[in-house]
C-alpha atoms as a PDB file:
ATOM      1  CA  UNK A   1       0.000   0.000   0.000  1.00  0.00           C
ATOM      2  CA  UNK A   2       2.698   2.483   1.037  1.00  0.00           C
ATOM      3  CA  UNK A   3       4.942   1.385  -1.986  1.00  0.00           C
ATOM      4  CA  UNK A   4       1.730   2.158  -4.369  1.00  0.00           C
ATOM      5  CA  UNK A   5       1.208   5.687  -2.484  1.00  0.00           C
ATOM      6  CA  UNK A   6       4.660   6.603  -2.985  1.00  0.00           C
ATOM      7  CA  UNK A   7       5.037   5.003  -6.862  1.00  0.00           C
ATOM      8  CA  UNK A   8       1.646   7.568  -7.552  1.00  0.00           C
ATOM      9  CA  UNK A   9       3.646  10.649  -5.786  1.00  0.00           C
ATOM     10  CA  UNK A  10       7.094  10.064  -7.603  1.00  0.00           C
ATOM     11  CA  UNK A  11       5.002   9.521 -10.857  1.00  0.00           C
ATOM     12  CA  UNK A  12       2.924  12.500 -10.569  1.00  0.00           C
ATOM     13  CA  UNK A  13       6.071  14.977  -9.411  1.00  0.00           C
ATOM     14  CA  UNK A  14       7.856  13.845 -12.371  1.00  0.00           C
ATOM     15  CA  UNK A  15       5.288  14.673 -14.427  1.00  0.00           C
ATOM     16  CA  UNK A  16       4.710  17.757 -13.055  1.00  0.00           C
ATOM     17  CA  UNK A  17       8.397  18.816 -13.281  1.00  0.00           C
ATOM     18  CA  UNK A  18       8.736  17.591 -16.928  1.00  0.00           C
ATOM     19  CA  UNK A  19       5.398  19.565 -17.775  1.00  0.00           C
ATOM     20  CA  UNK A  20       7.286  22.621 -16.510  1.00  0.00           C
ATOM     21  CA  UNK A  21      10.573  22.107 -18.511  1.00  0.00           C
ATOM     22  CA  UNK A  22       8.431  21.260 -21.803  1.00  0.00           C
ATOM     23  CA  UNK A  23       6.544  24.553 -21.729  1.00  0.00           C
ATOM     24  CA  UNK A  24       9.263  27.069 -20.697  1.00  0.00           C
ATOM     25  CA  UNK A  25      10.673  29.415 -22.994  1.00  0.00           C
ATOM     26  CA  UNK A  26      14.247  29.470 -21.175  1.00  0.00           C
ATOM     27  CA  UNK A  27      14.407  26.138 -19.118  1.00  0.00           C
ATOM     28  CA  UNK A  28      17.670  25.802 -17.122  1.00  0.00           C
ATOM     29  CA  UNK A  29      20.559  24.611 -18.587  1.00  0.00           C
ATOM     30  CA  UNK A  30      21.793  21.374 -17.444  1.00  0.00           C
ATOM     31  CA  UNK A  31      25.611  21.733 -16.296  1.00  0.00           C
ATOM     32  CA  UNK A  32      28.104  18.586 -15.846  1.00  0.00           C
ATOM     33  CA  UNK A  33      28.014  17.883 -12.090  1.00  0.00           C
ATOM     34  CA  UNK A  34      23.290  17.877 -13.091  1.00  0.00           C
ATOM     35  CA  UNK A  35      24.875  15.245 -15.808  1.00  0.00           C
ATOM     36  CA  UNK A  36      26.568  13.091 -13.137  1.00  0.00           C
ATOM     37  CA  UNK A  37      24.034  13.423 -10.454  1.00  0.00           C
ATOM     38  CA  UNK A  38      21.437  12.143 -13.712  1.00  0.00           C
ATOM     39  CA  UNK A  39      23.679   9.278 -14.268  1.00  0.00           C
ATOM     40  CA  UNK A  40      24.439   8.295 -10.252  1.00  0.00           C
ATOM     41  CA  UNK A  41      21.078   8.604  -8.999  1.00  0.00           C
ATOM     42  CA  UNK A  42      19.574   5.176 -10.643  1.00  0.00           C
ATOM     43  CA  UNK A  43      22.434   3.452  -9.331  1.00  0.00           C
ATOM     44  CA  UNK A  44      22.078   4.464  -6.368  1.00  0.00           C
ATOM     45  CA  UNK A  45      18.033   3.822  -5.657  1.00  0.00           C
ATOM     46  CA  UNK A  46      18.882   0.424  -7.444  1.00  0.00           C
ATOM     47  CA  UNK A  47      21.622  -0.376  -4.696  1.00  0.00           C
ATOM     48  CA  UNK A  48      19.357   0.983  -1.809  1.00  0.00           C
ATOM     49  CA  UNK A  49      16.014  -1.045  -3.412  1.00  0.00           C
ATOM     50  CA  UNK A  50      18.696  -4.293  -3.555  1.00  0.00           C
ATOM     51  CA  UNK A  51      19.973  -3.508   0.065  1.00  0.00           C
ATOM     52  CA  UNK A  52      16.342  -3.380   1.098  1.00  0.00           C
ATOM     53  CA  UNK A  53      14.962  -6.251   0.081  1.00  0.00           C
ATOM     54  CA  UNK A  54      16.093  -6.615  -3.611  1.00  0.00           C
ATOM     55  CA  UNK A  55      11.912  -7.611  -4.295  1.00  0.00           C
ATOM     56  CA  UNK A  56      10.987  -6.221  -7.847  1.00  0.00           C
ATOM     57  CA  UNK A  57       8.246  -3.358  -6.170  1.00  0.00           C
ATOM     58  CA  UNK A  58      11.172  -1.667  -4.126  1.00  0.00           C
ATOM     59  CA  UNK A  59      13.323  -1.365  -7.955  1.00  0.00           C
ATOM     60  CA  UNK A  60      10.199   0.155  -9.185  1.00  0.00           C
ATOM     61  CA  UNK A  61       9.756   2.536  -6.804  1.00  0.00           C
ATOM     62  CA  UNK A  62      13.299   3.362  -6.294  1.00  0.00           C
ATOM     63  CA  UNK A  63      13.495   3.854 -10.081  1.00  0.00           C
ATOM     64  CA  UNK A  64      10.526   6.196  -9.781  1.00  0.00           C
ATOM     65  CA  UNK A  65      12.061   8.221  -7.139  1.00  0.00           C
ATOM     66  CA  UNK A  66      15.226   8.624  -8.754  1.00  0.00           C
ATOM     67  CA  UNK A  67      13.272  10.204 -11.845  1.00  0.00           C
ATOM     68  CA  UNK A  68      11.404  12.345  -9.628  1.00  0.00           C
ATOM     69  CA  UNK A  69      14.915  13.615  -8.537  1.00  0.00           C
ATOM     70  CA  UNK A  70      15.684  14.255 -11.841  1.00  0.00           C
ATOM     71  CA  UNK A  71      12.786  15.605 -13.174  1.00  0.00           C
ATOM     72  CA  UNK A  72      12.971  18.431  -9.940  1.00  0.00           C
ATOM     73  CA  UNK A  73      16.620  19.092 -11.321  1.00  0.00           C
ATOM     74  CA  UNK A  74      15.813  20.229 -14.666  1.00  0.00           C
ATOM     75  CA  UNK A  75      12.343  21.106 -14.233  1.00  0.00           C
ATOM     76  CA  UNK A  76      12.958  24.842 -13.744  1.00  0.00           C
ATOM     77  CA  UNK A  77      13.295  28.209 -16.007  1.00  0.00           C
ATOM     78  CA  UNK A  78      11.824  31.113 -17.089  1.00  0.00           C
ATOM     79  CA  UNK A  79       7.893  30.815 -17.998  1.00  0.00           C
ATOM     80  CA  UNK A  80       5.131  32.714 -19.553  1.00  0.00           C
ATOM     81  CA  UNK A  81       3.550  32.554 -16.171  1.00  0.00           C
ATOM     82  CA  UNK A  82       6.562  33.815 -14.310  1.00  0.00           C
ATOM     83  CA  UNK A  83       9.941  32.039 -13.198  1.00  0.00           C
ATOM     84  CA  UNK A  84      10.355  27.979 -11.968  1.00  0.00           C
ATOM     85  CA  UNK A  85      12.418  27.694  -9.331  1.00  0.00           C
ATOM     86  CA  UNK A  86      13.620  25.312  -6.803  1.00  0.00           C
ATOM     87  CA  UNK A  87      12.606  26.707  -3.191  1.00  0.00           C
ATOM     88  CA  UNK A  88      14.275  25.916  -0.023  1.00  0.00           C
ATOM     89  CA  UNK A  89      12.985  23.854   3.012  1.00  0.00           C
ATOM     90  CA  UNK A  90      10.970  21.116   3.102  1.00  0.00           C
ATOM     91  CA  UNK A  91       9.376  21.733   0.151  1.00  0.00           C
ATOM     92  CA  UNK A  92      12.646  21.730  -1.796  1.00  0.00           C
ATOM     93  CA  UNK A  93      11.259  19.060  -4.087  1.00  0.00           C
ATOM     94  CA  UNK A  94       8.794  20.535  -5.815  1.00  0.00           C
ATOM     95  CA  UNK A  95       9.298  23.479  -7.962  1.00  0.00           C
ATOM     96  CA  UNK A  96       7.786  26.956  -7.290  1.00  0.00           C
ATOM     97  CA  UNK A  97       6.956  29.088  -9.258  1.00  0.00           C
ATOM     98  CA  UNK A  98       6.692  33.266  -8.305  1.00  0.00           C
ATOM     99  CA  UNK A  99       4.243  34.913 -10.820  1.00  0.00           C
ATOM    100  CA  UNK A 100       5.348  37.828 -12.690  1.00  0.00           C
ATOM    101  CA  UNK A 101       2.868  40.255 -10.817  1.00  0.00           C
ATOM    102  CA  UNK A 102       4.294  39.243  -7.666  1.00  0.00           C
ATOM    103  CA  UNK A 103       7.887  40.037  -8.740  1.00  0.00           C
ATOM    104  CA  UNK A 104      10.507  42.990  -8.723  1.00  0.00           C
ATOM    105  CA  UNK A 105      14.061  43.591  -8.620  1.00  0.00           C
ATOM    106  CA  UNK A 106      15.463  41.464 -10.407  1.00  0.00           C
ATOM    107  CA  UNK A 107      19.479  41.582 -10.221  1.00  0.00           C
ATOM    108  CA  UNK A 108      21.445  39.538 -13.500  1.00  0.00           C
ATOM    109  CA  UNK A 109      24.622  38.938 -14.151  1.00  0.00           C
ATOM    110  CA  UNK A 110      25.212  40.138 -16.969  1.00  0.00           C
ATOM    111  CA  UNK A 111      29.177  38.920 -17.437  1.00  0.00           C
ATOM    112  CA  UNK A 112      27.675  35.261 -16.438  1.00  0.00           C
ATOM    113  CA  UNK A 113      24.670  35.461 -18.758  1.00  0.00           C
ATOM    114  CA  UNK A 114      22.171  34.466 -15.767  1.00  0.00           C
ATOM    115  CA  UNK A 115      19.466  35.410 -13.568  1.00  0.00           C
ATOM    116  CA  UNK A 116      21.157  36.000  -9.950  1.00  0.00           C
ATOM    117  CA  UNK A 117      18.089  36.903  -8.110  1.00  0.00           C
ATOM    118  CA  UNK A 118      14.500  38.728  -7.545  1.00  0.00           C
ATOM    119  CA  UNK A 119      12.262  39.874  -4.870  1.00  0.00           C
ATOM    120  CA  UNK A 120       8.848  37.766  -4.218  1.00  0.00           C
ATOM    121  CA  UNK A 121       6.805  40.086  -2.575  1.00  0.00           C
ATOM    122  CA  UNK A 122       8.944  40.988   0.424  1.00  0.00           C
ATOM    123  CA  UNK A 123      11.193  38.033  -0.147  1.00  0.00           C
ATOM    124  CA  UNK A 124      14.367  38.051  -2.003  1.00  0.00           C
ATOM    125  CA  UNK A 125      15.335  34.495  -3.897  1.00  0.00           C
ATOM    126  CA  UNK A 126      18.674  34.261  -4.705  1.00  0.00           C
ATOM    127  CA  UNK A 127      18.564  31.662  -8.136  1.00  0.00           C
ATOM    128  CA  UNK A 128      22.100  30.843  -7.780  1.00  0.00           C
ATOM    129  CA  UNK A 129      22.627  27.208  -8.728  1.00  0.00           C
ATOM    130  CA  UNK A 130      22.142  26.741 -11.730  1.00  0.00           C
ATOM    131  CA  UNK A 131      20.336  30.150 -12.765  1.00  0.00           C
ATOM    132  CA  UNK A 132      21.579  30.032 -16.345  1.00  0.00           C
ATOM    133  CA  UNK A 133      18.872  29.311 -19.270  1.00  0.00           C
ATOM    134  CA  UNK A 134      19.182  27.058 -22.083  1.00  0.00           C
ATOM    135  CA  UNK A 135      18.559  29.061 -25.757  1.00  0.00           C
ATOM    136  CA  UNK A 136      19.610  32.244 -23.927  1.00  0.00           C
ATOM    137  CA  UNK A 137      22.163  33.497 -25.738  1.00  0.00           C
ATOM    138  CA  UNK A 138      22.250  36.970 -24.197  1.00  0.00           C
ATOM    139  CA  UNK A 139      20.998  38.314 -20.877  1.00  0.00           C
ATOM    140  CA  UNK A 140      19.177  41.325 -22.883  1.00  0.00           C
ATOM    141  CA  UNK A 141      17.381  38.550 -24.769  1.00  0.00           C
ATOM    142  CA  UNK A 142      15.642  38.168 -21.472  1.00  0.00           C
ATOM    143  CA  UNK A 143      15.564  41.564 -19.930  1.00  0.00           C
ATOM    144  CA  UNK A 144      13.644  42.347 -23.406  1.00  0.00           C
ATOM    145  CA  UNK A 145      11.669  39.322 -22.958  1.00  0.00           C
ATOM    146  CA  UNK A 146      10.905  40.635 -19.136  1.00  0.00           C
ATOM    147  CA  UNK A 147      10.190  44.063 -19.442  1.00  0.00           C
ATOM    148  CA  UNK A 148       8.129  44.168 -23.049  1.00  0.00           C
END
């Protein structure tokens, strides 16, 4: 029962998160260390599923969580809606996202090409890791994007 609750949660989350990378205009690039965490983490649930138990329903759900992880480390990026990002806390694994309206000051980098932070209401969230956008060329691509 517990394996088929958590199978439904990893399954929805990933398709959540992969719904969000699909539709954004400037998703998040994916940098070399995302590349080896991709590759590691379905070794890893496979050893801790085989550690457990090694029964076929603890593979299955270890392979689901391991996608979920995935999916919530590329699932971010620059929307029509407003920005994807990941928050911080407990609800770390599912991406936010912070609506245009609700937005200001945003600070870029401009000699790093990336997004370093904005303010949420009264809140400022700092993007850092990875905060740089796949198909975005130049940070005035998206400051045009932003403010027109």
């Amino acid at each position: 029962m517990v394996n088929g609750l958590l199978l439904i949660a990893f399954i929805w989350g990933s398709v959540y998160h992969f719904n969000i990378r699909k539709e954004c205009i400037y998703p998040i690039k994916i940098s070399k260390p995302t590349v080896i965490i991709i590759i590691i983490l379905p070794l890893l649930f496979s050893f801790i599923a085989y550690v457990a138990g090694n029964q076929w329903y603890y593979y299955i759900v270890g392979l689901a969580a391991a996608i979920f992880l995935i999916s919530h480390l590329v699932g971010a990026g620059i929307h029509k809606k407003g920005i994807y990002y990941h928050g911080t806390g407990i609800g770390n694994f599912v991406t936010k996202l912070a609506r245009w309206e609700d937005m200001s000051d945003l600070k870029f980098d401009r000699t790093n090409n990336k997004l370093n932070s904005f303010k949420l209401k009264k809140t400022r969230i700092y993007i850092g890791y990875p905060g740089k956008y796949k198909n975005l060329d130049n940070i005035y691509e998206l400051e045009n994007f932003l403010y027109n």
